[in-house]
PDB file of N, CA and C in Angstrom:
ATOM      1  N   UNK A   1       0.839  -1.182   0.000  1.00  0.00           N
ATOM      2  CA  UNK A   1       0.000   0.000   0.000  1.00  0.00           C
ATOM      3  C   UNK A   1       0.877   1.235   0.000  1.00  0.00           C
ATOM      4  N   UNK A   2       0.744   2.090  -1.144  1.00  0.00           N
ATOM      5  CA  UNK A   2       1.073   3.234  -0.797  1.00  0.00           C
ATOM      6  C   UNK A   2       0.456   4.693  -0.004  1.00  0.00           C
ATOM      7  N   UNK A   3       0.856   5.593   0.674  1.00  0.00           N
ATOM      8  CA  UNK A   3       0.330   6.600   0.946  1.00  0.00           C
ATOM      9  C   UNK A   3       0.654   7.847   0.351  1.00  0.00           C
ATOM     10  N   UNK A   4      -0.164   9.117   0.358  1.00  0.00           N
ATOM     11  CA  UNK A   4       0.072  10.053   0.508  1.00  0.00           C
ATOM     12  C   UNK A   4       0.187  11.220   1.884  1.00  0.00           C
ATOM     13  N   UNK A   5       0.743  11.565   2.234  1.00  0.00           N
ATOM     14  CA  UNK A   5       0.458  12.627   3.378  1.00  0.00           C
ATOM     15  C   UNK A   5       0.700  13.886   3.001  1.00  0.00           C
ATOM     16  N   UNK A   6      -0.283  14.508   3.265  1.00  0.00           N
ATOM     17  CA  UNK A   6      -0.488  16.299   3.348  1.00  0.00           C
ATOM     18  C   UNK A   6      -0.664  16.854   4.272  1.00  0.00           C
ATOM     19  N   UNK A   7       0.679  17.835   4.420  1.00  0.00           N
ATOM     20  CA  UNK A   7       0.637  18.525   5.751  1.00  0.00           C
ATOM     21  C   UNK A   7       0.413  20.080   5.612  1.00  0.00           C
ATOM     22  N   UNK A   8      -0.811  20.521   5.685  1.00  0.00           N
ATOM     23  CA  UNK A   8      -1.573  21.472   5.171  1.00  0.00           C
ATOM     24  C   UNK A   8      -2.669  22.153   6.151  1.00  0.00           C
ATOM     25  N   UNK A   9      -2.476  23.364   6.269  1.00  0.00           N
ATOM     26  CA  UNK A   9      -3.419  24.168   6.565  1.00  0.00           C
ATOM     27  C   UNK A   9      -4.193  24.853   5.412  1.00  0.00           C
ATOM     28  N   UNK A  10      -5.821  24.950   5.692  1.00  0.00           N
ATOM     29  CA  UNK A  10      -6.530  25.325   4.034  1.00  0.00           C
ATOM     30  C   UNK A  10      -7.076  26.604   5.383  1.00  0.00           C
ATOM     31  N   UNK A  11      -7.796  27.702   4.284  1.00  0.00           N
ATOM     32  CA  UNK A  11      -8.453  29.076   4.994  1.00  0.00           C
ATOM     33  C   UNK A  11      -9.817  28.782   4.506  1.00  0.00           C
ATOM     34  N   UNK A  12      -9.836  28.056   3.595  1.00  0.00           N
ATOM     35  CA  UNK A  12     -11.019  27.631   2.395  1.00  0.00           C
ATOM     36  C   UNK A  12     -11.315  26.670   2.420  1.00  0.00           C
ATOM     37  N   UNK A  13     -12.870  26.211   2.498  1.00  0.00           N
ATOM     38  CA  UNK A  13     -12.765  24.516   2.055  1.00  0.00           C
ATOM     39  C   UNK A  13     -12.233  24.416   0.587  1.00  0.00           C
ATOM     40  N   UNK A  14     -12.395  22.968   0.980  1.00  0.00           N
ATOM     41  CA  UNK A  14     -11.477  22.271  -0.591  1.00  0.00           C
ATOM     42  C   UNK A  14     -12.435  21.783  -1.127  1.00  0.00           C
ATOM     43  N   UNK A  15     -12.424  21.705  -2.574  1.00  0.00           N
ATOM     44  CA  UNK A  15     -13.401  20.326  -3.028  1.00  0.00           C
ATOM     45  C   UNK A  15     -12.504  19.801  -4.025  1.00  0.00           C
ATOM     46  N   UNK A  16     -13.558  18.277  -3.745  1.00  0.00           N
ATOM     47  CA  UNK A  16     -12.253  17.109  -4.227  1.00  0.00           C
ATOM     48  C   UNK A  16     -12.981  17.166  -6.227  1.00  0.00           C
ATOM     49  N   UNK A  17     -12.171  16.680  -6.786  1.00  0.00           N
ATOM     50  CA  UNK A  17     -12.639  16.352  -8.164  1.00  0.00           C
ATOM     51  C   UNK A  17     -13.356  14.915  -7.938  1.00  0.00           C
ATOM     52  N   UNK A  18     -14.614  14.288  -7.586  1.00  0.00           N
ATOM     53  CA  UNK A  18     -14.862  13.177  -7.580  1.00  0.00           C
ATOM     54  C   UNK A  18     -14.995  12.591  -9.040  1.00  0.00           C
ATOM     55  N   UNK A  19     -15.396  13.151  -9.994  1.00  0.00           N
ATOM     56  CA  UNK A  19     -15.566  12.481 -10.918  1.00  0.00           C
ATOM     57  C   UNK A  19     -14.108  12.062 -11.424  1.00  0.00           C
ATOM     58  N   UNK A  20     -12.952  12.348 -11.151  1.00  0.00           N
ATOM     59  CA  UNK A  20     -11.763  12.393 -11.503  1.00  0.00           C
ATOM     60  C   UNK A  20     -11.059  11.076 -10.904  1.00  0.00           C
ATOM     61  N   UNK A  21     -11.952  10.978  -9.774  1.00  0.00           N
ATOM     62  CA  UNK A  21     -11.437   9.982  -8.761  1.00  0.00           C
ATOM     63  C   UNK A  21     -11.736   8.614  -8.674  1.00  0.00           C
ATOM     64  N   UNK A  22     -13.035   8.799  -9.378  1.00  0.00           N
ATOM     65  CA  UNK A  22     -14.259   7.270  -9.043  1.00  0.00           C
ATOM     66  C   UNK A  22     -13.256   6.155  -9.781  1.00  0.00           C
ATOM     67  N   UNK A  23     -13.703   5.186  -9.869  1.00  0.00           N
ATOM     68  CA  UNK A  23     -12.900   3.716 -10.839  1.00  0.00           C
ATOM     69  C   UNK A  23     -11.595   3.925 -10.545  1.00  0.00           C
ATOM     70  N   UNK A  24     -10.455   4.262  -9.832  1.00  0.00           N
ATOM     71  CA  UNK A  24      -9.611   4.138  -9.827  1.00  0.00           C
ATOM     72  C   UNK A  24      -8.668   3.505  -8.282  1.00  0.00           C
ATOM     73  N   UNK A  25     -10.027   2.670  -7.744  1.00  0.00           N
ATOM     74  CA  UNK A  25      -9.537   1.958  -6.926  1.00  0.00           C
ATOM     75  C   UNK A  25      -8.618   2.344  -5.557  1.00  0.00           C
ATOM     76  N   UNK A  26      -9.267   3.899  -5.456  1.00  0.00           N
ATOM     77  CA  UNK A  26      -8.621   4.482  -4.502  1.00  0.00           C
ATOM     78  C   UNK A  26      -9.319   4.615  -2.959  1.00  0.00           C
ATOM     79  N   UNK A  27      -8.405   4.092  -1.694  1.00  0.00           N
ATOM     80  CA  UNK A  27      -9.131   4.508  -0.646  1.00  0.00           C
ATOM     81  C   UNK A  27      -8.666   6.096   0.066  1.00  0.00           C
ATOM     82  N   UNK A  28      -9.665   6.855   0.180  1.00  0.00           N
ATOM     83  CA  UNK A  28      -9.431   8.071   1.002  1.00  0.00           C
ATOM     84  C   UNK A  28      -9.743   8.404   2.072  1.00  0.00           C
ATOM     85  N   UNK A  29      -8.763   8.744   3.215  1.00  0.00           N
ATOM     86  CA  UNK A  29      -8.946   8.946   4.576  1.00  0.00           C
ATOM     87  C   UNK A  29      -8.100  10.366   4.765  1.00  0.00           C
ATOM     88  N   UNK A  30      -9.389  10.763   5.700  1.00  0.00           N
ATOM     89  CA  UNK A  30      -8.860  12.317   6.308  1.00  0.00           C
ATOM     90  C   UNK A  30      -9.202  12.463   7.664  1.00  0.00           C
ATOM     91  N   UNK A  31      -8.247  12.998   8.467  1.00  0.00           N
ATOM     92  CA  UNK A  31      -8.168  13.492   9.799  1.00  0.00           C
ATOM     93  C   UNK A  31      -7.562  14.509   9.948  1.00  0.00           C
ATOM     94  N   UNK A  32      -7.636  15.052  11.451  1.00  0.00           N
ATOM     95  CA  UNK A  32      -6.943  15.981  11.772  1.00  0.00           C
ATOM     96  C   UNK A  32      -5.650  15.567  12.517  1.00  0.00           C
ATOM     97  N   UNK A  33      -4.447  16.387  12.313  1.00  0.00           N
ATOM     98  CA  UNK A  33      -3.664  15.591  13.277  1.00  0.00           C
ATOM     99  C   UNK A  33      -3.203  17.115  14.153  1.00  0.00           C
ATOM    100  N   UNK A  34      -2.548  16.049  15.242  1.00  0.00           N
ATOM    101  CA  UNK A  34      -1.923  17.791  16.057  1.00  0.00           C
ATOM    102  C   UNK A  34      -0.492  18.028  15.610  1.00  0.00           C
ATOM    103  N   UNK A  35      -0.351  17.106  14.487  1.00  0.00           N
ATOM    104  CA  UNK A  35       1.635  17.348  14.062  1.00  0.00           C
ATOM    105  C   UNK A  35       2.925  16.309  14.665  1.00  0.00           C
ATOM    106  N   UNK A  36       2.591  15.603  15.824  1.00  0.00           N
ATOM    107  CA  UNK A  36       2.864  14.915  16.384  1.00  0.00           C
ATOM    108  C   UNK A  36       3.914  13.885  15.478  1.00  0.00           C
ATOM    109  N   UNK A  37       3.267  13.932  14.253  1.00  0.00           N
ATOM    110  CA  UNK A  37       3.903  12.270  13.180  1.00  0.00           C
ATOM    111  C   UNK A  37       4.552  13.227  12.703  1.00  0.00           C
ATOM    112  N   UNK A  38       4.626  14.236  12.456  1.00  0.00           N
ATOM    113  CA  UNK A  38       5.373  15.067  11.508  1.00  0.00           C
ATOM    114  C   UNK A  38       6.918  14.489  11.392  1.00  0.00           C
ATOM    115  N   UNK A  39       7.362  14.548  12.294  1.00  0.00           N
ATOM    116  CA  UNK A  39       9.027  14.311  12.640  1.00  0.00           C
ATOM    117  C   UNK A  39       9.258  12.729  12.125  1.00  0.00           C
ATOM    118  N   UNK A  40       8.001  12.020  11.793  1.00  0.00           N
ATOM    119  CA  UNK A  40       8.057  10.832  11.938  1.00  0.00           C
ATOM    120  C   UNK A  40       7.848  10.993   9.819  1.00  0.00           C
ATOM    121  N   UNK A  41       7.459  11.700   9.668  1.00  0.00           N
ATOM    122  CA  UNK A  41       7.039  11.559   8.138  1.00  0.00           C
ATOM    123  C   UNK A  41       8.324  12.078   7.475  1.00  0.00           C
ATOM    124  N   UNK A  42       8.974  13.316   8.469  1.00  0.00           N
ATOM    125  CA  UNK A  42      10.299  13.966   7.313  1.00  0.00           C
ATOM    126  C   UNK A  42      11.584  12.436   7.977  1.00  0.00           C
ATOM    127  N   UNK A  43      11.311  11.903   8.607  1.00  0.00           N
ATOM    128  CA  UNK A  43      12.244  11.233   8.453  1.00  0.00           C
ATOM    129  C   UNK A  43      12.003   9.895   7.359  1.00  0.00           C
ATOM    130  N   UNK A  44      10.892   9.538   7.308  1.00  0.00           N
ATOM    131  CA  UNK A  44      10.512   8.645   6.159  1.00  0.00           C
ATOM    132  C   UNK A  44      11.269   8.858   4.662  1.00  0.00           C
ATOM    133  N   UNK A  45      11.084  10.389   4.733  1.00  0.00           N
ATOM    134  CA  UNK A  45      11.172  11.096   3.647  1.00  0.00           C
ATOM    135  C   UNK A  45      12.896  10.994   3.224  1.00  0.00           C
ATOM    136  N   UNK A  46      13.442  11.836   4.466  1.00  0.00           N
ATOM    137  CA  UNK A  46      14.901  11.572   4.303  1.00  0.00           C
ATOM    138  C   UNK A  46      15.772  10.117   4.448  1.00  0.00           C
ATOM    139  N   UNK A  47      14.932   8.841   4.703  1.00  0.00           N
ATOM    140  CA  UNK A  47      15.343   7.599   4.551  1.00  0.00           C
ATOM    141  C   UNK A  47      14.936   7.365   3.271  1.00  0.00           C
ATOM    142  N   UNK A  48      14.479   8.004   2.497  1.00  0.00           N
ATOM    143  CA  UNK A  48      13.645   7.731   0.868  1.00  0.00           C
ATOM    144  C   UNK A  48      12.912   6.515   1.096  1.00  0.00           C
ATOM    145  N   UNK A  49      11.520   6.432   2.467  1.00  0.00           N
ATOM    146  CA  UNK A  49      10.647   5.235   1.969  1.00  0.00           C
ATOM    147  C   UNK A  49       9.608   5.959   1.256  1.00  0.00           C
ATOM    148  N   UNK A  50       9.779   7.279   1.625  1.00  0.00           N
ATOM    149  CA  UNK A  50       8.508   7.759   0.974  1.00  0.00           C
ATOM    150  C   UNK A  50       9.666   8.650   0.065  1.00  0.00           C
ATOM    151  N   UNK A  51       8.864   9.167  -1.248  1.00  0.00           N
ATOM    152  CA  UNK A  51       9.172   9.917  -2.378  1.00  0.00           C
ATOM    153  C   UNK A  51       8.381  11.040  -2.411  1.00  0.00           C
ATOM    154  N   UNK A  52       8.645  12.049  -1.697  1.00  0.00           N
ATOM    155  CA  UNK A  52       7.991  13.219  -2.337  1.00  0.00           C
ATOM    156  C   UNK A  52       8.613  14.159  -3.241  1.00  0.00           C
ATOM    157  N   UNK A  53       9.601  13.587  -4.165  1.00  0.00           N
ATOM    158  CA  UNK A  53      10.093  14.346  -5.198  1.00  0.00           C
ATOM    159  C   UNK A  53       8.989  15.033  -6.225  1.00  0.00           C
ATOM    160  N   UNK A  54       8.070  14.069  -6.680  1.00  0.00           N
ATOM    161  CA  UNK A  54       6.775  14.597  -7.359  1.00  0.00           C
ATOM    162  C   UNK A  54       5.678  15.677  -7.225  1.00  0.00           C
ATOM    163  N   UNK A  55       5.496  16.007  -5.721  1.00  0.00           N
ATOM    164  CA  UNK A  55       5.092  17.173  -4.870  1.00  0.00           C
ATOM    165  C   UNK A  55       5.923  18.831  -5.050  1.00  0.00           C
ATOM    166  N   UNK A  56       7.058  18.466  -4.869  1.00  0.00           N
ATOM    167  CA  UNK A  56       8.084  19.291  -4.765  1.00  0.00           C
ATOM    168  C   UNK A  56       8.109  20.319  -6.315  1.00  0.00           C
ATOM    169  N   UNK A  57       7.686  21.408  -6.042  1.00  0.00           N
ATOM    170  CA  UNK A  57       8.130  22.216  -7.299  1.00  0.00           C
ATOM    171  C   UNK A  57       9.133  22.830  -7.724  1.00  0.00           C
ATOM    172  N   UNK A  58       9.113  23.613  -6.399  1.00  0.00           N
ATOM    173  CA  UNK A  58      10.759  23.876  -6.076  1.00  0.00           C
ATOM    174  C   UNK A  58      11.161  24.145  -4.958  1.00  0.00           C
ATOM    175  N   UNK A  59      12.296  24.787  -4.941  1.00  0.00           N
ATOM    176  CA  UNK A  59      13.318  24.289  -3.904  1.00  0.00           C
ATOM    177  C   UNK A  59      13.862  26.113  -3.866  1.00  0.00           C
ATOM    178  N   UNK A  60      13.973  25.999  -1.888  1.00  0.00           N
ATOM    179  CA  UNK A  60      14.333  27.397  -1.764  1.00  0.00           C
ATOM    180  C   UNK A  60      15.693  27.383  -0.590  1.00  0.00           C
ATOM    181  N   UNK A  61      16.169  28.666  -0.324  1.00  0.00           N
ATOM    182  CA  UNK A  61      17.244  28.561   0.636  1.00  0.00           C
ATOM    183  C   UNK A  61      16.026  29.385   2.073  1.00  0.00           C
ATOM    184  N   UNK A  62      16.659  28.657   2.890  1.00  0.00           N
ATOM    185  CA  UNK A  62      15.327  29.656   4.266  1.00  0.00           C
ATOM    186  C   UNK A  62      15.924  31.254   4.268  1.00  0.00           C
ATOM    187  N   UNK A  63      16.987  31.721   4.021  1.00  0.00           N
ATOM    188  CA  UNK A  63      16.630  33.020   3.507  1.00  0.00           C
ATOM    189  C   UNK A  63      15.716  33.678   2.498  1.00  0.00           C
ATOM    190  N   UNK A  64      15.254  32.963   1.710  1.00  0.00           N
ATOM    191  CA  UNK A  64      14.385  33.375   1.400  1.00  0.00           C
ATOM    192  C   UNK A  64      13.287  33.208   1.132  1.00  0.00           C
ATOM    193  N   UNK A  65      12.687  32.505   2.658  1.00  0.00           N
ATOM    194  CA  UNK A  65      11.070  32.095   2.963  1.00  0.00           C
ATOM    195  C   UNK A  65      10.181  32.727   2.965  1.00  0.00           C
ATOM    196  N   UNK A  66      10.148  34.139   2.545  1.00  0.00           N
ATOM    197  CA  UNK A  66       9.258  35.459   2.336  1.00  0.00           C
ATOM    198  C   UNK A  66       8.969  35.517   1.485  1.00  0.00           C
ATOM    199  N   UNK A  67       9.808  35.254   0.116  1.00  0.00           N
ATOM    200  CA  UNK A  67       9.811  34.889  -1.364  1.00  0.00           C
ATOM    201  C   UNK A  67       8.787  33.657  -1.715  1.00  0.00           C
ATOM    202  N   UNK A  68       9.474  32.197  -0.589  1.00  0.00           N
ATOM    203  CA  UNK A  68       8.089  31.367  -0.850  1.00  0.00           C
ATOM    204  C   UNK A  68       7.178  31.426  -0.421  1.00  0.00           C
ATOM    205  N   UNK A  69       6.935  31.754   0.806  1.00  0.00           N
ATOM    206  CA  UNK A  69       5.503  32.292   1.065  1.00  0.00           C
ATOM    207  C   UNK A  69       4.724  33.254   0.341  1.00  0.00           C
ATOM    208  N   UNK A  70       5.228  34.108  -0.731  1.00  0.00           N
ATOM    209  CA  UNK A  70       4.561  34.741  -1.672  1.00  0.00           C
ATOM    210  C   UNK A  70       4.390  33.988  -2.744  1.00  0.00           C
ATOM    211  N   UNK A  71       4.878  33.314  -3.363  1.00  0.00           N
ATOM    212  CA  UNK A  71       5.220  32.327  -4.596  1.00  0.00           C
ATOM    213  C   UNK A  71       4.429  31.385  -3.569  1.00  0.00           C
ATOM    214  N   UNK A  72       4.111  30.304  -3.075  1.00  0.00           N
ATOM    215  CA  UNK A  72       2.686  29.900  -2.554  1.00  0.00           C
ATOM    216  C   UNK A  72       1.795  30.269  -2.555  1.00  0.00           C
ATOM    217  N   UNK A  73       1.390  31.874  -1.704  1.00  0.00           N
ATOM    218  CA  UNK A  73       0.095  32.291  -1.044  1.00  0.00           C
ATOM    219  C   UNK A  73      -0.515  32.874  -3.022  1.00  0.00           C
ATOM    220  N   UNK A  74       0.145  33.088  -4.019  1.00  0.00           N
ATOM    221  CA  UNK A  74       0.133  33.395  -4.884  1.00  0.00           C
ATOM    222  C   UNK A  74      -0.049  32.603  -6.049  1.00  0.00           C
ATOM    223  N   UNK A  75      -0.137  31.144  -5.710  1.00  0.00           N
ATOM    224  CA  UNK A  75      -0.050  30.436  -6.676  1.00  0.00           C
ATOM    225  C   UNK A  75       0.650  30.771  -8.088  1.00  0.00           C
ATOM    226  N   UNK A  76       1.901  31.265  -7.984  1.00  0.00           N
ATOM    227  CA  UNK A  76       3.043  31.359  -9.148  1.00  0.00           C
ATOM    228  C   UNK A  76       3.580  30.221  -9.359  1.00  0.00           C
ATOM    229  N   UNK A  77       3.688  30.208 -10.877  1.00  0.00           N
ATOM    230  CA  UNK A  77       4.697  29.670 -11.237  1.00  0.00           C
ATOM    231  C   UNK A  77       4.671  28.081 -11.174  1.00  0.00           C
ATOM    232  N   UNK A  78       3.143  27.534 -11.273  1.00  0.00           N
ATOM    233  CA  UNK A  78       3.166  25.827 -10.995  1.00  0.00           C
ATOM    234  C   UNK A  78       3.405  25.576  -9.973  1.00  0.00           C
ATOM    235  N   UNK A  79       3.540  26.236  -8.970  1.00  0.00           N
ATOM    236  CA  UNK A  79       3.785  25.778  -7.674  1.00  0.00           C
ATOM    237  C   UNK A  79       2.911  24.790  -6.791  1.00  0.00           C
ATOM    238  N   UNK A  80       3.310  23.448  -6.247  1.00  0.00           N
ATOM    239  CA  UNK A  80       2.701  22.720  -5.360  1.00  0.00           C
ATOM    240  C   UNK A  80       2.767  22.623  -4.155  1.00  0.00           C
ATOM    241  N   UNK A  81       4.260  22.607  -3.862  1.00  0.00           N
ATOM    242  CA  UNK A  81       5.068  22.607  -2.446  1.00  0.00           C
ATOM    243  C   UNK A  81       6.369  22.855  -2.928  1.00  0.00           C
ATOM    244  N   UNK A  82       6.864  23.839  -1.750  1.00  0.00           N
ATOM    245  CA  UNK A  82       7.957  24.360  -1.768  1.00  0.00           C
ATOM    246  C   UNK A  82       9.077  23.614  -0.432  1.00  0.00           C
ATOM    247  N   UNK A  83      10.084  23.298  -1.023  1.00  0.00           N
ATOM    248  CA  UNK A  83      10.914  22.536   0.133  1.00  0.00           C
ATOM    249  C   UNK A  83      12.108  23.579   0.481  1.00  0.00           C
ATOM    250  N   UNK A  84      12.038  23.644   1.499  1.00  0.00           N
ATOM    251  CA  UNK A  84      12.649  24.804   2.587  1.00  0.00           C
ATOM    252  C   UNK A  84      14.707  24.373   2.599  1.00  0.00           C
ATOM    253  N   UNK A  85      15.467  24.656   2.261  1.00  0.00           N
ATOM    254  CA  UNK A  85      16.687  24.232   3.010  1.00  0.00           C
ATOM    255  C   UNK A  85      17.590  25.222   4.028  1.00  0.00           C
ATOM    256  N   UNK A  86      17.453  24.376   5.097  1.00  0.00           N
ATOM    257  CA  UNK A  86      17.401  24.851   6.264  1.00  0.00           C
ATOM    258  C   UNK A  86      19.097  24.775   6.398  1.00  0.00           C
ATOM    259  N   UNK A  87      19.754  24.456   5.829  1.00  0.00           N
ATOM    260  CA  UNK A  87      21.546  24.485   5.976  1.00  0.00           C
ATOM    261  C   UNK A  87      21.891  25.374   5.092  1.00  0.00           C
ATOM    262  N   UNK A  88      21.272  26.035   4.346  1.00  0.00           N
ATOM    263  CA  UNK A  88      21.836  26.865   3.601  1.00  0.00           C
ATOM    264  C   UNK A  88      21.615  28.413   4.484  1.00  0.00           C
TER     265      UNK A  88
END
């Protein structure tokens, strides 16, 4: 089984594309979490069991997280998720 996880705050509801979704043998589950797994998911991530290369649009230095938070809140540029590097 594979998963997805989204770690997301919305201001808006969402709506899903169901017709997009039906026949394709998919199960969907949603909760709330308090963040708790978080630490538990970026390490998944950085052991590569999980792949979120496909998510990833681009890639920023944390100097300039003001830049992605505009390029997000803005939907520029194809953007899906922006991955933060925190050593730079």
């Amino acid at each position: 089984m594979k998963a997805v996880v989204l770690v997301a705050m919305y201001e808006k509801d969402q709506v899903l594309p169901l017709p997009n979704i039906y026949g394709k043998n998919l199960t969907i589950k949603f909760g709330g979490i308090d963040g708790c797994d978080c630490d538990k998911i970026m390490k998944y991530i950085e052991e590569k069991k999980i792949d979120a290369t496909p998510l990833i649009t681009h890639r920023m230095k944390f100097k300039d997280i003001m830049e992605a938070y505009e390029i997000f809140e803005n939907r520029r540029d194809g953007v899906i998720k922006i991955a933060i590097n925190m050593k730079e």
